[in-house]
Protein backbone atom coordinates (compact mmCIF):
# COMPACT_ATOMS: atom_id res chain seq x y z
CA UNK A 1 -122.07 -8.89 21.55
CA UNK A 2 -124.61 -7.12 19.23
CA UNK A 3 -128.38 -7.18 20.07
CA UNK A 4 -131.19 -6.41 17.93
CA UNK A 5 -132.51 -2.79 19.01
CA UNK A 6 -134.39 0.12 17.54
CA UNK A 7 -132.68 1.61 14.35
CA UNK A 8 -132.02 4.89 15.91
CA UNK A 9 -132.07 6.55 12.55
CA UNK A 10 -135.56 5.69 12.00
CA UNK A 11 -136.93 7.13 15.05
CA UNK A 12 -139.37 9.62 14.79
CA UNK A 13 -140.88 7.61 11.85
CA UNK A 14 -141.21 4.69 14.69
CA UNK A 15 -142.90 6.89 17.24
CA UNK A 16 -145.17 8.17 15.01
CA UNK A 17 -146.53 4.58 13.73
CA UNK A 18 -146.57 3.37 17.19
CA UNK A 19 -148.59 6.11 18.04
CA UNK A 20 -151.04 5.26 14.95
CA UNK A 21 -151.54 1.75 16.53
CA UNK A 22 -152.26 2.90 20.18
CA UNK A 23 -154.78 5.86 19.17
CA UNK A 24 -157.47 3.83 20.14
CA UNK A 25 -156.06 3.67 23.54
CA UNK A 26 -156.84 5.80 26.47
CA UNK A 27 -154.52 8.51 26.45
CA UNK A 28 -153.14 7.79 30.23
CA UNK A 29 -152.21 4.12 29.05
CA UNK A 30 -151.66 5.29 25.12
CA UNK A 31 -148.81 7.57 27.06
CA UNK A 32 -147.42 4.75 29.26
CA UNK A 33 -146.99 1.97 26.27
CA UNK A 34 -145.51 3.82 24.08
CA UNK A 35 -142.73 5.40 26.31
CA UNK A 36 -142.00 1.86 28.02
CA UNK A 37 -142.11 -0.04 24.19
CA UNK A 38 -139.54 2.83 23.23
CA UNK A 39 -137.36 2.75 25.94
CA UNK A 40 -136.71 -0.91 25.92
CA UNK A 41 -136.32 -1.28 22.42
CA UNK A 42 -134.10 1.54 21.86
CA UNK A 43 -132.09 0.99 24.97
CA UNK A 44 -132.28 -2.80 26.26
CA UNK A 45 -133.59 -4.57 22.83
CA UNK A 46 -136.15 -5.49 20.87
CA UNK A 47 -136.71 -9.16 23.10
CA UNK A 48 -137.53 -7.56 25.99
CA UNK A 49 -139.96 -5.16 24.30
CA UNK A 50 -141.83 -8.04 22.85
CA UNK A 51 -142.34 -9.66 25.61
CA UNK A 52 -143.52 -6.14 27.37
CA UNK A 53 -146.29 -6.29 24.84
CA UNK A 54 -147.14 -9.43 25.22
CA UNK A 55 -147.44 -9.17 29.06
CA UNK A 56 -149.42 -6.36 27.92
CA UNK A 57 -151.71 -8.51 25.47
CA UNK A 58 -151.91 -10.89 28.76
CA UNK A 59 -153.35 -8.29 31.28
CA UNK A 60 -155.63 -7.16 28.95
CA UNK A 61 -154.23 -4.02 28.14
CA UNK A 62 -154.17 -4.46 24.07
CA UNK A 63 -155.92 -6.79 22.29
CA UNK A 64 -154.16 -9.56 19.61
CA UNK A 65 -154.09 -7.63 16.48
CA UNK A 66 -153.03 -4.57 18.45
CA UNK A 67 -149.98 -6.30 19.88
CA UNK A 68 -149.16 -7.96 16.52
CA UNK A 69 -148.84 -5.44 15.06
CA UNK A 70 -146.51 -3.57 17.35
CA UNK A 71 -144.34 -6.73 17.51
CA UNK A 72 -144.04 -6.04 13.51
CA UNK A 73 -143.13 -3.01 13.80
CA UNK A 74 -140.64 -3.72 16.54
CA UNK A 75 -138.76 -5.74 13.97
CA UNK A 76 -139.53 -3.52 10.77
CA UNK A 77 -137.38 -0.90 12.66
CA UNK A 78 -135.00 -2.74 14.19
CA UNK A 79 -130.81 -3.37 13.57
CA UNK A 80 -128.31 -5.05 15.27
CA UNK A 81 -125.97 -2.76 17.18
């Protein structure tokens, strides 16, 4: 069965506009999001990284426009595979 995970040729161009949205971040946490966002949507799929960030948004973490916009981006660079 296919499931919707990061487009793996579009990877460093991911990473780098994550990293645009969590700049604001402290770099401890900045460091932790984006390698935990990454590795579930590139390994598990792109569900379980939304709901990650929205856990995230939950706890405080990110605000809402922060975590919308990751979950766009989530699906901008994801493919079925």
């Amino acid at each position: 069965m296919k499931r919707r995970k990061l487009n793996m040729r579009k990877d460093y161009e991911f990473r780098y506009l994550l990293g645009q949205i969590l700049k604001d971040l402290p770099e401890g946490v900045q460091g932790s999001l984006k390698g935990t966002i990454y590795a579930k949507a590139a390994n598990i799929g792109i569900r379980e990284a939304k709901e990650f960030v929205l856990r995230k948004k939950e706890e405080g973490v990110i605000d809402e426009t922060t975590a919308r916009r990751i979950i766009d981006l989530l699906y901008k660079y994801s493919v079925y595979r």
